[in-house]
N, C-alpha and C. Protein backbone atom coordinates (compact mmCIF):
# COMPACT_ATOMS: atom_id res chain seq x y z
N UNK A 1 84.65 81.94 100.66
CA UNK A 1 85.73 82.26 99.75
C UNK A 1 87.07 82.08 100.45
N UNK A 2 87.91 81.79 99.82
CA UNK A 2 89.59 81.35 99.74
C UNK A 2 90.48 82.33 99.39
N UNK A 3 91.19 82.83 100.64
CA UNK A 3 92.51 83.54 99.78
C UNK A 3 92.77 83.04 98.70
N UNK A 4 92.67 81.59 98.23
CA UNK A 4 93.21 80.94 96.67
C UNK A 4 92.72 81.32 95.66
N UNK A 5 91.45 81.61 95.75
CA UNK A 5 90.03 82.01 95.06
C UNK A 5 90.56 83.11 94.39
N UNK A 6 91.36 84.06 94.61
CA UNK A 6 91.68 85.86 94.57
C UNK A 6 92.40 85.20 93.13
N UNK A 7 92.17 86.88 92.56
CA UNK A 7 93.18 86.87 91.85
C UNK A 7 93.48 88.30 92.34
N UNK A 8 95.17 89.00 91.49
CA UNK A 8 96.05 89.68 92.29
C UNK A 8 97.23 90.04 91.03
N UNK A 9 97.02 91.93 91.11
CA UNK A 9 98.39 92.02 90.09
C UNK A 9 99.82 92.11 89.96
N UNK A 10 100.78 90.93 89.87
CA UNK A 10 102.45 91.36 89.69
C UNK A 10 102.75 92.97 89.43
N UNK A 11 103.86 93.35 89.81
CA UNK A 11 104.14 94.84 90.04
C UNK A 11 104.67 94.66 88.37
N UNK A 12 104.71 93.67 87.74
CA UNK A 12 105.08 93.73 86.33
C UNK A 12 103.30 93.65 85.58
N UNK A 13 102.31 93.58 86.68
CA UNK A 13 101.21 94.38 86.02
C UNK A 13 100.16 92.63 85.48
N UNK A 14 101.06 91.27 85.67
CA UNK A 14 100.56 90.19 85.08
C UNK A 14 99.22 90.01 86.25
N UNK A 15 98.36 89.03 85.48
CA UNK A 15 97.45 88.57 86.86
C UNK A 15 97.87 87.37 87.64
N UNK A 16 97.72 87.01 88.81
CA UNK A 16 98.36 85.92 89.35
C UNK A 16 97.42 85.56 89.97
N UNK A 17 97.16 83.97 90.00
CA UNK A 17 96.31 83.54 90.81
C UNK A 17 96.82 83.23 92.82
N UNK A 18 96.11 83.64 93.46
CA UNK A 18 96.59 83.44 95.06
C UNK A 18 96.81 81.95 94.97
N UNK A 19 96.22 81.24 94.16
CA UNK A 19 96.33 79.40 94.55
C UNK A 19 98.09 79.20 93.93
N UNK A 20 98.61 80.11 93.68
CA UNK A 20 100.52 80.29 93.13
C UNK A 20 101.09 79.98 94.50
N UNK A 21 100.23 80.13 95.61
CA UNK A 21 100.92 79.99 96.96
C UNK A 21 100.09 78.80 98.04
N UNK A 22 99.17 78.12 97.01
CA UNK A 22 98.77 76.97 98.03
C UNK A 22 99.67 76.22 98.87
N UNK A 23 99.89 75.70 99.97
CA UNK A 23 100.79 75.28 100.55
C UNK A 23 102.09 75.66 100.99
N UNK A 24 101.94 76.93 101.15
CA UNK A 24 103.18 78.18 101.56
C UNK A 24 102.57 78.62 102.59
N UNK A 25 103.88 79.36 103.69
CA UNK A 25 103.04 80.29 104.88
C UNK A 25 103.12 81.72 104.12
N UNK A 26 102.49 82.48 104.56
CA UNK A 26 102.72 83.63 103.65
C UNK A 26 102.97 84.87 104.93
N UNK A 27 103.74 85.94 104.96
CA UNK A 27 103.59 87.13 105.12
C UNK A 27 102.99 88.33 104.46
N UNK A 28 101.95 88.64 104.36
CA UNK A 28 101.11 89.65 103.83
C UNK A 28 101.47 90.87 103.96
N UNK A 29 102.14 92.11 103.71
CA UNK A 29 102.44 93.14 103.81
C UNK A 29 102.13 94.34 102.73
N UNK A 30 101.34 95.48 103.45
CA UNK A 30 101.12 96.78 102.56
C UNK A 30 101.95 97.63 102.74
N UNK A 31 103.00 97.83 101.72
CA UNK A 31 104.56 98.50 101.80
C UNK A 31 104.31 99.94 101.34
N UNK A 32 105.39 100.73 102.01
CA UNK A 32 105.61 102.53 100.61
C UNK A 32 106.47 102.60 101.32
N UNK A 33 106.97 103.02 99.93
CA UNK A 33 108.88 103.71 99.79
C UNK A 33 109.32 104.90 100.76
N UNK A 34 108.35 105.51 101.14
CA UNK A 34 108.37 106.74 101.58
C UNK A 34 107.90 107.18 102.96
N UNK A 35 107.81 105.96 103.61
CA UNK A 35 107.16 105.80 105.01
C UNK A 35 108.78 105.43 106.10
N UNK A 36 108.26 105.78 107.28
CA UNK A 36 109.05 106.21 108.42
C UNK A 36 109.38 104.35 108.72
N UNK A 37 108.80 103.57 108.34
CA UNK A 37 108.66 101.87 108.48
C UNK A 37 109.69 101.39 107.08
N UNK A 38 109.90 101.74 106.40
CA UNK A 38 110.33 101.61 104.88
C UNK A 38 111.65 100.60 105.34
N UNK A 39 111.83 100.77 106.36
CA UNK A 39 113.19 99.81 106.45
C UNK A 39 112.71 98.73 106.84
N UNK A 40 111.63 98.36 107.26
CA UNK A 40 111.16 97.11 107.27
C UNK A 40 111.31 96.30 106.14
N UNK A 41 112.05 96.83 105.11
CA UNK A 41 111.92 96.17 103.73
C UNK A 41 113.43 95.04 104.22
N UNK A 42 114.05 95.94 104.68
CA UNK A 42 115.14 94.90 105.23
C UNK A 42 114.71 93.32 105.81
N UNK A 43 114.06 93.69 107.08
CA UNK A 43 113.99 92.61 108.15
C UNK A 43 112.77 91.51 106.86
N UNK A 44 112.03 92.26 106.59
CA UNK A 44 110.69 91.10 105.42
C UNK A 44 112.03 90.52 104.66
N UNK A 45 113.03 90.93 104.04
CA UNK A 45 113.86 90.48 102.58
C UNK A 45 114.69 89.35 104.20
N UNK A 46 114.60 89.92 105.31
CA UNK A 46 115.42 88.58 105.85
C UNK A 46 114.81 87.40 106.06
N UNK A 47 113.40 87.94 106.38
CA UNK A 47 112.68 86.56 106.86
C UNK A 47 112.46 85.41 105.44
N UNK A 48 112.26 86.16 104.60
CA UNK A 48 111.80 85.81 103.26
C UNK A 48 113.09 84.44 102.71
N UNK A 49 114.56 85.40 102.38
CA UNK A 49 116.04 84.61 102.39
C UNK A 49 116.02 83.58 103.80
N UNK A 50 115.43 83.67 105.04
CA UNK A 50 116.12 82.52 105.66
C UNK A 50 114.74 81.30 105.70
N UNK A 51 113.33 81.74 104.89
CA UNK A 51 112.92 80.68 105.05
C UNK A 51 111.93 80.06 103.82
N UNK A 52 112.10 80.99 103.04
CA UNK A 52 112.06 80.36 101.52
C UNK A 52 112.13 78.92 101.19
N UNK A 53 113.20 78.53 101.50
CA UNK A 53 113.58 77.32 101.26
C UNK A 53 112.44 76.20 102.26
N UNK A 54 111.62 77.00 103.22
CA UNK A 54 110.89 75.73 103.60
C UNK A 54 108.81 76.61 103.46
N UNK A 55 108.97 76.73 102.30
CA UNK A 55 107.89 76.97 101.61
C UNK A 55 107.51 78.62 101.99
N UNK A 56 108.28 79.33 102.41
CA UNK A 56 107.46 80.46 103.01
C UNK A 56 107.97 81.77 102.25
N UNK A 57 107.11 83.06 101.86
CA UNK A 57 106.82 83.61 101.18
C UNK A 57 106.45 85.15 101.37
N UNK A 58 107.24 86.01 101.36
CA UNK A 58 106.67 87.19 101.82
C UNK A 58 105.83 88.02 100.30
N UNK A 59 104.69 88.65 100.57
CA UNK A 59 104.04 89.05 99.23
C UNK A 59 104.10 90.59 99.49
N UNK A 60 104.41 91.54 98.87
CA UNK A 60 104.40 92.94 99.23
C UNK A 60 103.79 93.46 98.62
N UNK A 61 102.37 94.50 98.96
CA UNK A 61 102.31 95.72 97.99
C UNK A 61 101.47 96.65 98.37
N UNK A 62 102.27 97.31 97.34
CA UNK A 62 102.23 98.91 97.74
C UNK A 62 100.93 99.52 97.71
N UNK A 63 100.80 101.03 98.91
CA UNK A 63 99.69 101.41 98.39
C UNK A 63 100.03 102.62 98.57
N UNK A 64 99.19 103.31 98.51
CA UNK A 64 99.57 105.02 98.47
C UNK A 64 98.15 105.54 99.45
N UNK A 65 98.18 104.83 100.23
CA UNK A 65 96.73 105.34 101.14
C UNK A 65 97.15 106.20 102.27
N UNK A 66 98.01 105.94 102.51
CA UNK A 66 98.29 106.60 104.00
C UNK A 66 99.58 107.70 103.88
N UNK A 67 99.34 109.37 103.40
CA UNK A 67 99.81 110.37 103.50
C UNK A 67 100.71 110.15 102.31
N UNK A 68 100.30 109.58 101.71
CA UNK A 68 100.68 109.58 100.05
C UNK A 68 102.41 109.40 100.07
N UNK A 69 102.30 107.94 100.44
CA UNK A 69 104.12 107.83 100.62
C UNK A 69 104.39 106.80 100.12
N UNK A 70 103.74 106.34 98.75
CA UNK A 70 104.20 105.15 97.92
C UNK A 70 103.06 106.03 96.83
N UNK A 71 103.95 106.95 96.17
CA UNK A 71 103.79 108.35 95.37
C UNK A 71 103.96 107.58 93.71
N UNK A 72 105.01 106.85 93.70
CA UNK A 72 105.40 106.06 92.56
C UNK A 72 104.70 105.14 91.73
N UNK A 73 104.98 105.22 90.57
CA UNK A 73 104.59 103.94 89.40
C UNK A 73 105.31 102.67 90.01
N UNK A 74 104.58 101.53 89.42
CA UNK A 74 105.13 100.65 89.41
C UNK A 74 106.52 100.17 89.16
N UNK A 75 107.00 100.58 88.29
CA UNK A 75 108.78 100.38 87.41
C UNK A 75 109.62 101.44 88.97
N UNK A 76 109.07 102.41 89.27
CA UNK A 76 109.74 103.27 90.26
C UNK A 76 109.65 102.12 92.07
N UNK A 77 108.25 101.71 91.77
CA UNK A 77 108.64 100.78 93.17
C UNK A 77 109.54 99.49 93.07
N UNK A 78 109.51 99.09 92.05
CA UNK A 78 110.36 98.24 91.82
C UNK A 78 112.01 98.25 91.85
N UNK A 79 112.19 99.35 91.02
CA UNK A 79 113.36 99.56 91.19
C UNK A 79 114.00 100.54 92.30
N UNK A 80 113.32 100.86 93.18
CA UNK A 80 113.19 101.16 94.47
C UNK A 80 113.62 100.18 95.21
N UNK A 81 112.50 99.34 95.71
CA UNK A 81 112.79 97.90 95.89
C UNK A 81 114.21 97.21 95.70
N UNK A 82 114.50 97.27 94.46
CA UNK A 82 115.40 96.18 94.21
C UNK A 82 116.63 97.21 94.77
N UNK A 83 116.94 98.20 94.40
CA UNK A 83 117.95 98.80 94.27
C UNK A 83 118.49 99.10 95.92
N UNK A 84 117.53 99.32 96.86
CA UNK A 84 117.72 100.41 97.92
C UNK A 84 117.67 99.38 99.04
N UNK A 85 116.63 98.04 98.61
CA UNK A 85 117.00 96.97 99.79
C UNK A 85 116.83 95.38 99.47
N UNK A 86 117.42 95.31 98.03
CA UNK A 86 118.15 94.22 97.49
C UNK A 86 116.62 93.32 97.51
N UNK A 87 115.24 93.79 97.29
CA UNK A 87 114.00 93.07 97.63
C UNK A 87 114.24 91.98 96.71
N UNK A 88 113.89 90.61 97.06
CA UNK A 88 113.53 89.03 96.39
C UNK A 88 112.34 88.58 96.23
N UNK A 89 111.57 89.25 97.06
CA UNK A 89 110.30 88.74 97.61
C UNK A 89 109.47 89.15 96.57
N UNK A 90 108.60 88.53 96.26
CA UNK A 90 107.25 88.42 95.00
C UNK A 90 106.58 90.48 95.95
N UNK A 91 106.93 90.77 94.67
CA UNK A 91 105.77 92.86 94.75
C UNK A 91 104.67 92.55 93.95
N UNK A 92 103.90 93.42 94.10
CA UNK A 92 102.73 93.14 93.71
C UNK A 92 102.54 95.05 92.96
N UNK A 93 101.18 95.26 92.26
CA UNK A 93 100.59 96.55 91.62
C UNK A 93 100.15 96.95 93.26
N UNK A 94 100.42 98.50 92.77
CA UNK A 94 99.26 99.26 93.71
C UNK A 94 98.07 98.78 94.19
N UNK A 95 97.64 98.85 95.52
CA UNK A 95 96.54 98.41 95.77
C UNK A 95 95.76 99.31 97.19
N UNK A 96 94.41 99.71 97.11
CA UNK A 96 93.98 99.98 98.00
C UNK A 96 93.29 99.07 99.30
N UNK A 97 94.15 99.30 100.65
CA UNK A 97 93.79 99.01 101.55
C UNK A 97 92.39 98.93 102.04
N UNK A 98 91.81 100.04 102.04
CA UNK A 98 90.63 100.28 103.08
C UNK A 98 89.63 101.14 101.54
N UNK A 99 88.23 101.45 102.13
CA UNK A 99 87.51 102.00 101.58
C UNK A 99 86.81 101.15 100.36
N UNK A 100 85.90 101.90 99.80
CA UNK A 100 85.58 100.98 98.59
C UNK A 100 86.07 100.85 97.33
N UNK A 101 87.44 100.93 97.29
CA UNK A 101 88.19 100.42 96.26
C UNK A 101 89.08 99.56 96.78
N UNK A 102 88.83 98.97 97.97
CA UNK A 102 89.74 98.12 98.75
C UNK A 102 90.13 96.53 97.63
N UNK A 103 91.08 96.24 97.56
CA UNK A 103 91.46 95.05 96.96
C UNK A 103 90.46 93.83 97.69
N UNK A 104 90.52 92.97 96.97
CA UNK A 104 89.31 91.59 97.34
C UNK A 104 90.30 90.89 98.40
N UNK A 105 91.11 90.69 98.38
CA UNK A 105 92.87 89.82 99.16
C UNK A 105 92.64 91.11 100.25
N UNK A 106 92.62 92.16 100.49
CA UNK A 106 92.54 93.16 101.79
C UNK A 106 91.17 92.66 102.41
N UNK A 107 90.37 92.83 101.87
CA UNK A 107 88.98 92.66 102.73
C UNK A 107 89.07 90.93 103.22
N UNK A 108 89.28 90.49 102.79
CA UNK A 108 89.56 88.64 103.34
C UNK A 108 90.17 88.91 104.04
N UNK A 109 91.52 89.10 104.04
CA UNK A 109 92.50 89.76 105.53
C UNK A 109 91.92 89.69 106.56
N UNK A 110 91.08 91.45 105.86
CA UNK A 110 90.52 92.22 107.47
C UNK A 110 89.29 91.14 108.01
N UNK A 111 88.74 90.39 107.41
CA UNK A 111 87.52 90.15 107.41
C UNK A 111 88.33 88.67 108.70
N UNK A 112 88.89 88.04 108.59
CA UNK A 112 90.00 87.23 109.22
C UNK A 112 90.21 87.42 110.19
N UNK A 113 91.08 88.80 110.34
CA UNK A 113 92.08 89.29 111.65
C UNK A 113 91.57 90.61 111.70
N UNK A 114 90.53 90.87 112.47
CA UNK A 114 90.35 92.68 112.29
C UNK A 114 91.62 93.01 113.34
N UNK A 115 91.96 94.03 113.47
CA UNK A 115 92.49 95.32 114.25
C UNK A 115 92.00 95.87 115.02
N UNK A 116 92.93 96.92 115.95
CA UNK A 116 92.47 97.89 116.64
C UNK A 116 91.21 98.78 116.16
N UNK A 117 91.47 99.00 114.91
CA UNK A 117 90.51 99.92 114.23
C UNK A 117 89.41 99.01 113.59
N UNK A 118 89.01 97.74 114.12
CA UNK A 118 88.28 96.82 113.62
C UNK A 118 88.84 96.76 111.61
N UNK A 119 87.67 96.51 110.62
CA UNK A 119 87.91 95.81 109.69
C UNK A 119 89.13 96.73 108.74
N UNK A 120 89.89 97.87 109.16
CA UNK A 120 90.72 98.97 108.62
C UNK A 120 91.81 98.81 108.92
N UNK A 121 92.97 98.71 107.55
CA UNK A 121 94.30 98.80 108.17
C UNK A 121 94.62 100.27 108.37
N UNK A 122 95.58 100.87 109.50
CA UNK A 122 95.92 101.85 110.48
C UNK A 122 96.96 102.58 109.49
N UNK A 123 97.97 101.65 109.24
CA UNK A 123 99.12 102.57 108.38
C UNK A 123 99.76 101.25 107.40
N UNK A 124 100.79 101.75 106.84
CA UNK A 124 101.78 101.06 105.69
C UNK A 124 102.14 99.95 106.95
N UNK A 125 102.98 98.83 106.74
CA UNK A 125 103.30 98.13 106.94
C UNK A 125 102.52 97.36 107.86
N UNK A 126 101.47 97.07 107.61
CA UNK A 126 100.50 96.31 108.65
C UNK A 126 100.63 94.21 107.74
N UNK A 127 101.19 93.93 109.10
CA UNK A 127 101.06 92.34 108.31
C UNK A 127 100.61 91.27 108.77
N UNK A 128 100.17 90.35 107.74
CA UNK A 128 99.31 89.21 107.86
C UNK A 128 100.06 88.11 107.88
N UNK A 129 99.75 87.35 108.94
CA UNK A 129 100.38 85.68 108.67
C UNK A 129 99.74 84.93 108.47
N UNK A 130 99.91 84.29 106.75
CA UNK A 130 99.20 83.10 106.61
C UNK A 130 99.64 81.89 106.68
N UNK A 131 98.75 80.70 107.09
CA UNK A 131 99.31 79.43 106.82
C UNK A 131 99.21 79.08 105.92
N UNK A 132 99.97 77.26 105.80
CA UNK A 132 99.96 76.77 104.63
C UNK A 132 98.50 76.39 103.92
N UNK A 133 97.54 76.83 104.64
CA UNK A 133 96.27 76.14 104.34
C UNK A 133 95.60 77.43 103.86
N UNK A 134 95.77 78.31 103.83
CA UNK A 134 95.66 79.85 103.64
C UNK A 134 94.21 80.53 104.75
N UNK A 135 94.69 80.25 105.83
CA UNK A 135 93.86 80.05 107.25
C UNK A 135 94.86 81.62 107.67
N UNK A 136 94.30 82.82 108.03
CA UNK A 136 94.83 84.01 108.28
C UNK A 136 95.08 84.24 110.08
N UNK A 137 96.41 84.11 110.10
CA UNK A 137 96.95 83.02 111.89
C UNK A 137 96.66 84.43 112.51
N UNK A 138 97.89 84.98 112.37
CA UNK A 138 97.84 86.40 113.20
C UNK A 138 97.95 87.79 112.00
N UNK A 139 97.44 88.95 113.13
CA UNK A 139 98.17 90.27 112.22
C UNK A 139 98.33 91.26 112.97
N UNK A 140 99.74 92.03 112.63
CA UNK A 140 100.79 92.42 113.15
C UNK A 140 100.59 94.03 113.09
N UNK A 141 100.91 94.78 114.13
CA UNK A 141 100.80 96.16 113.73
C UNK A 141 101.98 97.04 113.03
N UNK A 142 101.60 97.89 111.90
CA UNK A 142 103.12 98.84 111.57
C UNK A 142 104.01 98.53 112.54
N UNK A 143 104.22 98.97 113.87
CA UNK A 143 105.59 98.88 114.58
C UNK A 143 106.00 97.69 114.73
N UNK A 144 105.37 96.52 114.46
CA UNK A 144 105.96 95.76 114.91
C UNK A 144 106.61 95.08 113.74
N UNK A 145 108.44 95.21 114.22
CA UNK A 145 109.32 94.91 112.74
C UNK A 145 109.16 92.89 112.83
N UNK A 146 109.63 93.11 111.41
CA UNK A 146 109.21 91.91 111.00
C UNK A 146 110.65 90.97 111.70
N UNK A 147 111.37 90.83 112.01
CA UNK A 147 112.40 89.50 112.83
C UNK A 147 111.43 89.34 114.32
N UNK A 148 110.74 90.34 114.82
CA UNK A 148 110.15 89.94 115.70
C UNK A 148 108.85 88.89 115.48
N UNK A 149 108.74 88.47 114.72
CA UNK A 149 107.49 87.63 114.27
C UNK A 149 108.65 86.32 113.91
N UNK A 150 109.37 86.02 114.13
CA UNK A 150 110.37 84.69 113.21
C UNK A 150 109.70 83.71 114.24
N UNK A 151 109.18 84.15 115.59
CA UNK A 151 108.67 82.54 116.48
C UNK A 151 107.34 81.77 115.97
N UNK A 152 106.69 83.31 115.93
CA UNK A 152 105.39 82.43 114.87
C UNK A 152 105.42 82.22 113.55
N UNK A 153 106.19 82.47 112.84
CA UNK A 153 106.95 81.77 111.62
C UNK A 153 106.69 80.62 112.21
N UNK A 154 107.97 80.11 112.59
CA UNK A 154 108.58 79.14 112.90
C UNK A 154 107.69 78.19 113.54
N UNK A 155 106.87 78.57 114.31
CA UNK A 155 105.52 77.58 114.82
C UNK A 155 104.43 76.74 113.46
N UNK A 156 104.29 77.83 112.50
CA UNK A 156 103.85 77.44 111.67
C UNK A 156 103.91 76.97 110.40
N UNK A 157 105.82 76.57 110.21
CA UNK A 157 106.26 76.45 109.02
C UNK A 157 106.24 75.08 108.61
């Protein structure tokens, strides 16, 4: 199976097929409003604005798994989002990370790039770099903010 293969819900709730991003690099990120990382929404909305223009794509979404800090509806993350750090980048519906309600697009991830904690993401902002071939390159831990990743961007754009 193919990240393309997935399907996946817009934070406006539509279904989207993953093949919307065939031939894009992608940044994969599990975001909440309410996490100590939340400003990472900044540095993702920079990487996103400076490289957009050469196919690349940050996908965000939210979950409420980890100490219940993406508490909100959809219309509330959104306009969260838009309002508090000017977000551009394609949001996505609630989604569970880990366990057995884990999203089908999470378990491909983990199944890809495990972690410290093998096939489990650790906290909110854990991210994935995909290529244009939807081949899952590296993945990044919560602390590590997203401008620090612009080299392997850039290797793989």
């Amino acid at each position: 199976m193919s990240i393309y293969d997935l399907m996946v819900k817009d934070i406006d709730g539509n279904e989207i097929s993953m093949s919307k991003y065939k031939g894009k690099t992608l940044l994969i990120v599990n975001v909440a409003s309410k996490c100590g990382f939340t400003n990472q929404y900044e540095g993702l909305e920079e990487l996103y604005e400076t490289y957009k223009d050469k196919d690349f794509m940050v996908l965000g979404f939210p979950s409420n798994e980890f100490s219940k800090q993406e508490p909100g509806n959809e219309e509330e993350i959104k306009s969260f989002c838009s309002l508090t750090y000017d977000v551009k980048f394609d949001m996505f519906s609630k989604i569970e990370v880990n366990g057995d309600n884990q999203s089908a697009l999470y378990k491909l991830l983990k199944e890809e790039q495990s972690g410290l904690l093998g096939n489990k993401i650790k906290w909110n902002f854990t991210k994935f770099l995909v290529d244009k071939n939807g081949k899952v390159i590296d993945r990044y831990a919560p602390i590590t903010k997203p401008l620090s990743i612009k080299k392997d961007i850039e290797k793989i754009l």
